[in-house]
Structure formats: structure tokens, C-alpha cells
N, C-alpha and C. Protein backbone atom coordinates (compact mmCIF):
# COMPACT_ATOMS: atom_id res chain seq x y z
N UNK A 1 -91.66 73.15 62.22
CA UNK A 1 -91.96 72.51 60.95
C UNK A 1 -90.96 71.37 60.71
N UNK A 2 -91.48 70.53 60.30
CA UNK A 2 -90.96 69.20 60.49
C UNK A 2 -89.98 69.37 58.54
N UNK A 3 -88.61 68.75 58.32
CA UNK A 3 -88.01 68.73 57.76
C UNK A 3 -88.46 67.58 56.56
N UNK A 4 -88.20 68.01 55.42
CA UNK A 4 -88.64 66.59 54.61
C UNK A 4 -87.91 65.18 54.58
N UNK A 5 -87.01 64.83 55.50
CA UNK A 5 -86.46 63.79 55.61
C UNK A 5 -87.18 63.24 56.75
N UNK A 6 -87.21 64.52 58.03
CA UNK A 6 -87.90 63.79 59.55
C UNK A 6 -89.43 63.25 58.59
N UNK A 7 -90.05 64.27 57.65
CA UNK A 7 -91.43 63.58 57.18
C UNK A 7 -91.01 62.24 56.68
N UNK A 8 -90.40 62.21 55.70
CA UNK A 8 -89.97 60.90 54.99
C UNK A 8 -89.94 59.53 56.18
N UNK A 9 -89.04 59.98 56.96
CA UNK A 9 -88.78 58.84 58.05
C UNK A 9 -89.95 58.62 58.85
N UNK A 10 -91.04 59.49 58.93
CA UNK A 10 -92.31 59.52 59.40
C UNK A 10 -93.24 58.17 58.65
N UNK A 11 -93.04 59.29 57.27
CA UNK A 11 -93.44 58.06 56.40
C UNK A 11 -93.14 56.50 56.22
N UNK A 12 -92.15 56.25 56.85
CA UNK A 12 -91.51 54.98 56.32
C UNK A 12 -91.53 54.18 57.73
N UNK A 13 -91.72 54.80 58.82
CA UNK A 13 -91.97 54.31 60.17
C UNK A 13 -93.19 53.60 59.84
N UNK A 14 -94.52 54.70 59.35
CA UNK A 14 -95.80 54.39 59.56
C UNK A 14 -96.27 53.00 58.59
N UNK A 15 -95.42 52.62 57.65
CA UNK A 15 -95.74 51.92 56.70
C UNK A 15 -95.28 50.39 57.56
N UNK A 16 -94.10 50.52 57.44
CA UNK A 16 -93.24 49.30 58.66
C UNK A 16 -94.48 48.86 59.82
N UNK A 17 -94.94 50.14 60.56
CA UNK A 17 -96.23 49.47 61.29
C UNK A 17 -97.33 49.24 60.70
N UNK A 18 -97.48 49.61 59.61
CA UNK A 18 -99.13 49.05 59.19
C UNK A 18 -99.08 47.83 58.36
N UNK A 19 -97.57 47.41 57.41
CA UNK A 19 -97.19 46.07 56.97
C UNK A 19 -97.40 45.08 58.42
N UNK A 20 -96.36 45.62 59.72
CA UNK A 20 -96.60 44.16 60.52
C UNK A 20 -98.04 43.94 61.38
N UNK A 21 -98.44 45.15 61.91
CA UNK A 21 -100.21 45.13 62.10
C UNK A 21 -100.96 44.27 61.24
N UNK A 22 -100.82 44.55 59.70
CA UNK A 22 -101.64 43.98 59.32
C UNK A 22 -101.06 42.70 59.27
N UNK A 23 -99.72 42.11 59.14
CA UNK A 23 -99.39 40.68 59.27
C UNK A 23 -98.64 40.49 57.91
N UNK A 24 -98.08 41.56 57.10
CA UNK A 24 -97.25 41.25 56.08
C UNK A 24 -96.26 41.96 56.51
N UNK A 25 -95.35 41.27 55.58
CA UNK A 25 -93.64 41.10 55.65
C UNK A 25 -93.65 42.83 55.53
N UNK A 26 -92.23 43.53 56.27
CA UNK A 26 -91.83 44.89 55.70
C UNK A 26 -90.31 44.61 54.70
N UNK A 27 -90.57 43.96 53.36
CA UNK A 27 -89.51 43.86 52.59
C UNK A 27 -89.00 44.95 52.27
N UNK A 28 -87.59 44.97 51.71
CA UNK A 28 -86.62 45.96 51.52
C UNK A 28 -87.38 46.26 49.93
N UNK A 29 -87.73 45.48 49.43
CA UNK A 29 -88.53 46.00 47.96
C UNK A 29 -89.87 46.80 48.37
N UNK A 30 -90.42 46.25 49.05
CA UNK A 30 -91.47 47.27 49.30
C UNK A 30 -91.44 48.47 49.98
N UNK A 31 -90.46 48.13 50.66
CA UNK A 31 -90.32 49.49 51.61
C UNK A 31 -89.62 51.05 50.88
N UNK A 32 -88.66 50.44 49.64
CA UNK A 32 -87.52 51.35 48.27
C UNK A 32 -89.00 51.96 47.76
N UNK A 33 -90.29 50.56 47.05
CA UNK A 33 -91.04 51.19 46.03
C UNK A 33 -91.95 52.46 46.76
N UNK A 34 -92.47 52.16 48.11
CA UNK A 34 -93.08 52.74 49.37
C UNK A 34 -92.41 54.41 48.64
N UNK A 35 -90.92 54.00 49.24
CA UNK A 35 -89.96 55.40 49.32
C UNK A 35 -90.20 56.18 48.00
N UNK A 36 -90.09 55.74 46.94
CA UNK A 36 -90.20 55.87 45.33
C UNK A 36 -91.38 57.11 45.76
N UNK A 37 -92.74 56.18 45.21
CA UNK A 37 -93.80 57.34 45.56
C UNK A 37 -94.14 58.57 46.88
N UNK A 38 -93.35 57.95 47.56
CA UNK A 38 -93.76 59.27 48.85
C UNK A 38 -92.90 59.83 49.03
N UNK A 39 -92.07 60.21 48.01
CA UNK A 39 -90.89 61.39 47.88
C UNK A 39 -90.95 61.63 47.21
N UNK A 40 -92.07 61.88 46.12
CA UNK A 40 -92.13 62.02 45.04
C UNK A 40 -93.37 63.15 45.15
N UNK A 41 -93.39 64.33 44.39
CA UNK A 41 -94.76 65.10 44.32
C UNK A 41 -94.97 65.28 42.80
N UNK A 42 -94.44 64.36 42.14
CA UNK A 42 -94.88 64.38 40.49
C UNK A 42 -96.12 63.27 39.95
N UNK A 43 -96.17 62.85 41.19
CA UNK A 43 -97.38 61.69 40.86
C UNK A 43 -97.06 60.39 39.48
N UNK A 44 -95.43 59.85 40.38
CA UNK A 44 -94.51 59.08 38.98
C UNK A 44 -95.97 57.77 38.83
N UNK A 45 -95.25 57.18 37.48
CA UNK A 45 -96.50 56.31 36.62
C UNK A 45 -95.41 54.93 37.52
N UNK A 46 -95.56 53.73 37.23
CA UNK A 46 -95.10 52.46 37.20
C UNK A 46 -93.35 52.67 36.77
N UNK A 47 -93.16 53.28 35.70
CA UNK A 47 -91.94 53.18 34.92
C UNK A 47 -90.68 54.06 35.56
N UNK A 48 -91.43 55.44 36.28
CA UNK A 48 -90.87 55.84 36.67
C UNK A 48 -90.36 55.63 38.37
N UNK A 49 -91.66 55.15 39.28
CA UNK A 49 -90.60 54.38 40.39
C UNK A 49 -89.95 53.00 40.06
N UNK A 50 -89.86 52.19 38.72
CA UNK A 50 -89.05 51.59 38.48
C UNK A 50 -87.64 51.76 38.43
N UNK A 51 -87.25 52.98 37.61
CA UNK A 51 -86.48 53.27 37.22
C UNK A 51 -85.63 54.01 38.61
N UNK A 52 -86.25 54.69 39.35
CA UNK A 52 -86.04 55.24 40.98
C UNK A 52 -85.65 54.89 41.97
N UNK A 53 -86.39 53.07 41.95
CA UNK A 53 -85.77 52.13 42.72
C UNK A 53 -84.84 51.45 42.27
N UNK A 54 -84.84 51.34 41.19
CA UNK A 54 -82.92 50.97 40.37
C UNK A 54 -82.06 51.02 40.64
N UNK A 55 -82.07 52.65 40.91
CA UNK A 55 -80.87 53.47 41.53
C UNK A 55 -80.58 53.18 42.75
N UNK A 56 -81.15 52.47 43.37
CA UNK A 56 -80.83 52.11 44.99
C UNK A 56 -80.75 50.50 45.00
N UNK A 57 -81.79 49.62 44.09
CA UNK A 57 -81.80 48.82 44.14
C UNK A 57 -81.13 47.70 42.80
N UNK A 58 -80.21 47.71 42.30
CA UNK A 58 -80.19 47.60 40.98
C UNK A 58 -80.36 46.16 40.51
N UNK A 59 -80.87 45.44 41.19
CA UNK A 59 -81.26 43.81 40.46
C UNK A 59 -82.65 43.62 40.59
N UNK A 60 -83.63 44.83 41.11
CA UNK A 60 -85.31 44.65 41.14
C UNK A 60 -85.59 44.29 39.71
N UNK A 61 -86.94 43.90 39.87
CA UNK A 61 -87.27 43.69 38.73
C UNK A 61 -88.71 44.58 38.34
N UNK A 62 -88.74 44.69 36.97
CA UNK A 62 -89.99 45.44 36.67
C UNK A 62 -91.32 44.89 37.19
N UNK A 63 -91.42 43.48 37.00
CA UNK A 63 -92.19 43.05 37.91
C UNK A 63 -92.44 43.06 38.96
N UNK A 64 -91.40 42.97 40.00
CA UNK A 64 -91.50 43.47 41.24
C UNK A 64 -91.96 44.71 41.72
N UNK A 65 -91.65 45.64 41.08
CA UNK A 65 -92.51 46.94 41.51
C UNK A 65 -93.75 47.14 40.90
N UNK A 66 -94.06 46.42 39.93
CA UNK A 66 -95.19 46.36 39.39
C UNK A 66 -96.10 46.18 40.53
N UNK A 67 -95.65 44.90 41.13
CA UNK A 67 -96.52 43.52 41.78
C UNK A 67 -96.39 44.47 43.35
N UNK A 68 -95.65 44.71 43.54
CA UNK A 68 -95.47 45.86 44.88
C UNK A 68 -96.53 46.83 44.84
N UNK A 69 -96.63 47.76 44.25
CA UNK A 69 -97.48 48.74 43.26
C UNK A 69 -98.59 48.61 43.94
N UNK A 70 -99.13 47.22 43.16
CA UNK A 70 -100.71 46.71 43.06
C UNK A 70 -100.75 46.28 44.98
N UNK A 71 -99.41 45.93 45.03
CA UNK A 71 -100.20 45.61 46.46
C UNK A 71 -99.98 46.31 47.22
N UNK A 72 -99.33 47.74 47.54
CA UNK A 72 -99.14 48.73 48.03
C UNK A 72 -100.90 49.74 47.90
N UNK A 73 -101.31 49.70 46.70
CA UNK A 73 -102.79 50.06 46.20
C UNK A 73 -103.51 49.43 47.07
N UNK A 74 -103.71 47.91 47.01
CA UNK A 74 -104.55 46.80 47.62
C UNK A 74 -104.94 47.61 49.16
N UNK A 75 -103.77 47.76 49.60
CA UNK A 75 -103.12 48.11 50.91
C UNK A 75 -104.13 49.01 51.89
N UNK A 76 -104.22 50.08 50.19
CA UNK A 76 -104.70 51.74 50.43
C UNK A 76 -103.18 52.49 51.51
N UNK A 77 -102.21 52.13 50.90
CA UNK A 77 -100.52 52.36 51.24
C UNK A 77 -100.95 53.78 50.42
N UNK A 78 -101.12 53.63 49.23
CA UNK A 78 -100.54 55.14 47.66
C UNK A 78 -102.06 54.35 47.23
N UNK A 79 -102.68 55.82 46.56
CA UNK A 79 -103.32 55.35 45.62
C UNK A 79 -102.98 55.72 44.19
N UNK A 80 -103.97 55.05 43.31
CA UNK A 80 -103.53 55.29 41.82
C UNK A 80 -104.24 56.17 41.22
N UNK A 81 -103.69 56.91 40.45
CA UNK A 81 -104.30 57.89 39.58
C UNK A 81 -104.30 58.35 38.57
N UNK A 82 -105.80 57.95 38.01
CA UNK A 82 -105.40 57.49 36.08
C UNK A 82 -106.50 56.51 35.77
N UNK A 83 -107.08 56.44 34.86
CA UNK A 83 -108.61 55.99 34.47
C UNK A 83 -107.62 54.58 34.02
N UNK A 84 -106.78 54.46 32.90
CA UNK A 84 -105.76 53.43 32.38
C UNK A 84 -104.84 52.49 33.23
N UNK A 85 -105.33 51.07 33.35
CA UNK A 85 -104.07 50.31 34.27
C UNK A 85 -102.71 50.86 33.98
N UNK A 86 -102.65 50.74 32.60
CA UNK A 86 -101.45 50.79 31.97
C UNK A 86 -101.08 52.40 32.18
N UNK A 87 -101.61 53.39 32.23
CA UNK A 87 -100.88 54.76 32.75
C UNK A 87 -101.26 54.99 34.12
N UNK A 88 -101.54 54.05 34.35
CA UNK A 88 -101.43 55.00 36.11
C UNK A 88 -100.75 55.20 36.80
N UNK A 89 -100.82 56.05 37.79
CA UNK A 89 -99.83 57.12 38.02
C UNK A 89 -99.95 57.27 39.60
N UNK A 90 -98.85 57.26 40.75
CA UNK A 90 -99.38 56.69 42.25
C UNK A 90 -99.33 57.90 42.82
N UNK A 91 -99.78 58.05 44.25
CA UNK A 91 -99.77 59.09 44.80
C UNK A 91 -99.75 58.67 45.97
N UNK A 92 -98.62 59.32 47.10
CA UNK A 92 -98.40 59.34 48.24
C UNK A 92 -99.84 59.44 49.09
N UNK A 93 -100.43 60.64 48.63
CA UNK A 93 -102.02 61.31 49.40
C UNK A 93 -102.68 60.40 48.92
N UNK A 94 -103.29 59.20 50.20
CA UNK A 94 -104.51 59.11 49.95
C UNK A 94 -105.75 59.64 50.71
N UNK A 95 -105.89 60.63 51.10
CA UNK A 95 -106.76 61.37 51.71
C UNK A 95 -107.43 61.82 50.28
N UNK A 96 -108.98 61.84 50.31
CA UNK A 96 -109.90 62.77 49.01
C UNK A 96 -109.19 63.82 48.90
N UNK A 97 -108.79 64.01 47.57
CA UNK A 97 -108.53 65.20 46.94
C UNK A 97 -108.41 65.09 45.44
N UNK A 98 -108.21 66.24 44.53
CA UNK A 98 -108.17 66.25 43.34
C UNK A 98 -106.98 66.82 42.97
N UNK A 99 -106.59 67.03 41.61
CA UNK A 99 -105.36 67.20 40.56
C UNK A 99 -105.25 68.16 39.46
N UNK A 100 -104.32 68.85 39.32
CA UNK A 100 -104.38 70.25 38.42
C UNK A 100 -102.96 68.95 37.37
N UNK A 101 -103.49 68.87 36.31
CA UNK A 101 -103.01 68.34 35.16
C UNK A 101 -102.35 69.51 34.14
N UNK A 102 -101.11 69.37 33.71
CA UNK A 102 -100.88 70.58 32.38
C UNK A 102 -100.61 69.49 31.15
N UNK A 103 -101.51 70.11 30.55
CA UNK A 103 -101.64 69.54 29.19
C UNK A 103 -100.42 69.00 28.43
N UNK A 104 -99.33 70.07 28.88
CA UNK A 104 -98.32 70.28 27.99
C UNK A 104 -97.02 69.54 28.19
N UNK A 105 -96.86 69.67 29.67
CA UNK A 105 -95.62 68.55 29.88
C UNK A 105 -95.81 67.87 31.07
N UNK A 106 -97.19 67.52 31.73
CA UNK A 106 -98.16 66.06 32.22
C UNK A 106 -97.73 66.48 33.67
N UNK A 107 -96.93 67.60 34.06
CA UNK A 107 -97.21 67.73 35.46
C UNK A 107 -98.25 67.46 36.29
N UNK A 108 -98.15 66.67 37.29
CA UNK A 108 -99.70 66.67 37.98
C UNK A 108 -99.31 67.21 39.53
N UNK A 109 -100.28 68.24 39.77
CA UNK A 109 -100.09 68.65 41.44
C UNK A 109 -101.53 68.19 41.65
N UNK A 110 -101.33 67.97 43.00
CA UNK A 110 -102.51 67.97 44.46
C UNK A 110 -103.13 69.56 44.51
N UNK A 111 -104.69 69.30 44.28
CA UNK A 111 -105.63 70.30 44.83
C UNK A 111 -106.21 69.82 45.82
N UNK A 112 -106.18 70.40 46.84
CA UNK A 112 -106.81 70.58 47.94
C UNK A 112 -107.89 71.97 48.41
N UNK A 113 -108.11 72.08 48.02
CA UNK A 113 -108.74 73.23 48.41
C UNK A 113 -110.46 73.15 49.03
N UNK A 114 -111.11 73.70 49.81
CA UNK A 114 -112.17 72.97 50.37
C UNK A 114 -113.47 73.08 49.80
N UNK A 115 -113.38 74.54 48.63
CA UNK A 115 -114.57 74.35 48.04
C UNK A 115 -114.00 73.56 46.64
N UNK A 116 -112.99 72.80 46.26
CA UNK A 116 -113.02 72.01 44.91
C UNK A 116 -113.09 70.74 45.71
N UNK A 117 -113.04 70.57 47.12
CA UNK A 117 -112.97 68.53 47.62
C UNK A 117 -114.52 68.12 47.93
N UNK A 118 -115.35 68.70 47.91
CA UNK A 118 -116.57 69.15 48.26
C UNK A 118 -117.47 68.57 47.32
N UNK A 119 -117.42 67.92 46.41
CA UNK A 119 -117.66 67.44 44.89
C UNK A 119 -118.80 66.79 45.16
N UNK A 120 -119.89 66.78 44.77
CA UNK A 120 -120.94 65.15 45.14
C UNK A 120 -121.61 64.51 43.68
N UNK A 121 -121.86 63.53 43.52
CA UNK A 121 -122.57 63.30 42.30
C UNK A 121 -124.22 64.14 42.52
N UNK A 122 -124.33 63.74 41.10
CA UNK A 122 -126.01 64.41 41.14
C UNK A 122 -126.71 63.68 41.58
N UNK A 123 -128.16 64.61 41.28
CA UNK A 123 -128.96 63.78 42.23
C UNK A 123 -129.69 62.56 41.50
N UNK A 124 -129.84 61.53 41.76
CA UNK A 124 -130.27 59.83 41.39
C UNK A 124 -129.18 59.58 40.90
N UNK A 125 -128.16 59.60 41.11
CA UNK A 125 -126.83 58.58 40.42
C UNK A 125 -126.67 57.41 41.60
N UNK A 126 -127.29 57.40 42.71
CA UNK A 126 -127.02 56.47 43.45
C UNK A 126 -128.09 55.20 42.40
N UNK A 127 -128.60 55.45 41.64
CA UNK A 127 -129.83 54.11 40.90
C UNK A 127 -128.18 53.43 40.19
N UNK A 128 -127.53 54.13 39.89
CA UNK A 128 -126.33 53.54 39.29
C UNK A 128 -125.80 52.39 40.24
N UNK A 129 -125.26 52.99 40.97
CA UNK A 129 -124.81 52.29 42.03
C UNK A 129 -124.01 52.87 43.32
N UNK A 130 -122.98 52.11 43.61
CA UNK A 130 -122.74 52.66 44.95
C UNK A 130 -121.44 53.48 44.89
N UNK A 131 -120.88 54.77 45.17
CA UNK A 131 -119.98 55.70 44.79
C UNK A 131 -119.05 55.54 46.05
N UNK A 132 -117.65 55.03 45.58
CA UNK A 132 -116.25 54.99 46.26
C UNK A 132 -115.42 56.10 46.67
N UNK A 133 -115.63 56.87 45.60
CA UNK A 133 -114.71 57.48 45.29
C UNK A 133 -114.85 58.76 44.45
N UNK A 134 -114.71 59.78 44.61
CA UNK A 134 -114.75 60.93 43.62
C UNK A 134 -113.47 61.41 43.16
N UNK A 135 -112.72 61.79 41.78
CA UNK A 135 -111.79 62.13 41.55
C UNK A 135 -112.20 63.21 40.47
N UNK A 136 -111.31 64.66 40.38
CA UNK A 136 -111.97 65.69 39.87
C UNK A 136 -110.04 65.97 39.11
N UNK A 137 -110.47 66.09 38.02
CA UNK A 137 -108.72 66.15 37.38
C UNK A 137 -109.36 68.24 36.70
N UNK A 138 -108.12 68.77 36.86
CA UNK A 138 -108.36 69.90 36.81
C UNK A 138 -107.24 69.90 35.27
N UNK A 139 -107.49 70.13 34.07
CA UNK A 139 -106.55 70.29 32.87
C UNK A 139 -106.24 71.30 32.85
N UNK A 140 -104.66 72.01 32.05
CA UNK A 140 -104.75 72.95 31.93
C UNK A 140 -103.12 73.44 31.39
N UNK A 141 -102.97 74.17 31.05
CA UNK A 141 -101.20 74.85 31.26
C UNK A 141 -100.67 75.43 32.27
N UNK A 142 -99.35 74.75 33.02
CA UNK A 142 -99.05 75.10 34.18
C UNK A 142 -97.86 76.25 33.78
N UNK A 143 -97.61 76.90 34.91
CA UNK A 143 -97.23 78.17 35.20
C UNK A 143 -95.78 77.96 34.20
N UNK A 144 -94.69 77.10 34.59
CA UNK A 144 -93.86 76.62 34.21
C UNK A 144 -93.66 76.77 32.57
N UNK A 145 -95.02 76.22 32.16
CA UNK A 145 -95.11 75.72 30.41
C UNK A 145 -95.21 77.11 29.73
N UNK A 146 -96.38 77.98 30.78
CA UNK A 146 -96.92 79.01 30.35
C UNK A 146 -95.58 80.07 29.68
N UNK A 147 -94.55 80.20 30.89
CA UNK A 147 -93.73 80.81 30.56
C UNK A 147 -92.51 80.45 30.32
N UNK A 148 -92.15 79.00 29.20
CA UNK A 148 -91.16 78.63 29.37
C UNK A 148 -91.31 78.52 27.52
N UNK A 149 -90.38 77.65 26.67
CA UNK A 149 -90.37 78.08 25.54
C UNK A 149 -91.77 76.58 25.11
N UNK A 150 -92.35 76.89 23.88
CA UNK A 150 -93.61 76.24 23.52
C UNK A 150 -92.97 74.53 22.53
């Protein structure tokens, strides 16, 4: 079993090759904001890998990870997760899967499981149009909240 740093460095290898493959720069800003979300299993919003890459980087700018962000997304690097530009929230996994949400203090984990990824629209929603993407948010009180003070 591979260690979460050998993963990390996994991670940060694979990105370095898919920036110069595809023919963009591997900047030290992109590569911190990269690090931000894929060490992260809280599914941080904008503000919070701001504040993440600070600590390592301390003259970034909010814009810059903003603008990183969007093009890290562009990328299909992290995707975003969150109906709201303004709250969305990134995620290392972009493989299909869905999210167990707690109401109470906004934890978000990864569901995976094979009968909840399995999801399809009904039947004639293709007259709508053409479907990208399925995302299934699971609400609820997590274990943590359940038994911690209210």
C-alpha cells in the first residue's frame, strides 16, 4: 500500500506530465493550487485552497488561484462541486461519483459505491438535451455532528 506522500508525489508527477503533453507551462502556482486540492479530502471551496497555498506561498494572489482553479477545471485536472460559481467546492476525484453532505458542519465525503454511481436520468430526458454529467449529493448528519455537542 502505497503511503500518502508516495500518492501525493504520484499525484504531482502525473499533473507535471499532462501540463507539458498538453503544451502548458508546469508553474509553481499551479502546481501549490494542484497540491491544495489533492491533499485535501474535505472538498475545500476557492477560499480555502487560497488560504492553503498562502502558507507555502505567501505573495499569491486571490486571483491567482482563482484563475488557476478555473483552469485546472478547464483541464478536467479537479473538478468542481457545487451548483453556485461562487460556492464551489474542488475535488481531487474526477472519476463519476457522488457526495454524502452533513447539513450541520458542510463536511463533504466521496460516495462511491456501485449501486449509488449507477444513476441514469429518466426515460425522454434526452428531448432536453444532451447529459454530461450526473451528480447525486447525499444530505444528511454526519457521524461526527451526530455525536458531538449540537
Amino acid at each position: 500500500m502505497k503511503s500518502p506522500e508516495q500518492t501525493q508525489g504520484h499525484r504531482m508527477d502525473w499533473l507535471r506530465q499532462q501540463l507539458r503533453r498538453n503544451g502548458h507551462k508546469a508553474t509553481h502556482q499551479r502546481l501549490e493550487v494542484f497540491r491544495e486540492v489533492s491533499c485535501s479530502d474535505i472538498h475545500p471551496d476557492a477560499e480555502m485552497v487560497y488560504l492553503g497555498v498562502r502558507q507555502r506561498l505567501p505573495t499569491i494572489s486571490r486571483n491567482t488561484v482563482y484563475q488557476t482553479l478555473q483552469f485546472l477545471v478547464e483541464q478536467n485536472y479537479i473538478a468542481p462541486f457545487g451548483v453556485h460559481r461562487a460556492s464551489n467546492r474542488y475535488d481531487r476525484n474526477t472519476r463519476p461519483h457522488h457526495h454524502l453532505v452533513c447539513l450541520r458542519c458542510g463536511k463533504v465525503s466521496d460516495c462511491e459505491p456501485p449501486e449509488t454511481a449507477a444513476v441514469t436520468p429518466p426515460p425522454g430526458f434526452e428531448e432536453w438535451g444532451r447529459i454530461d454529467s450526473i451528480h447525486l449529493e447525499l444530505q444528511g448528519i454526519c457521524a461526527d455532528c451526530l455525536c458531538g455537542p449540537e
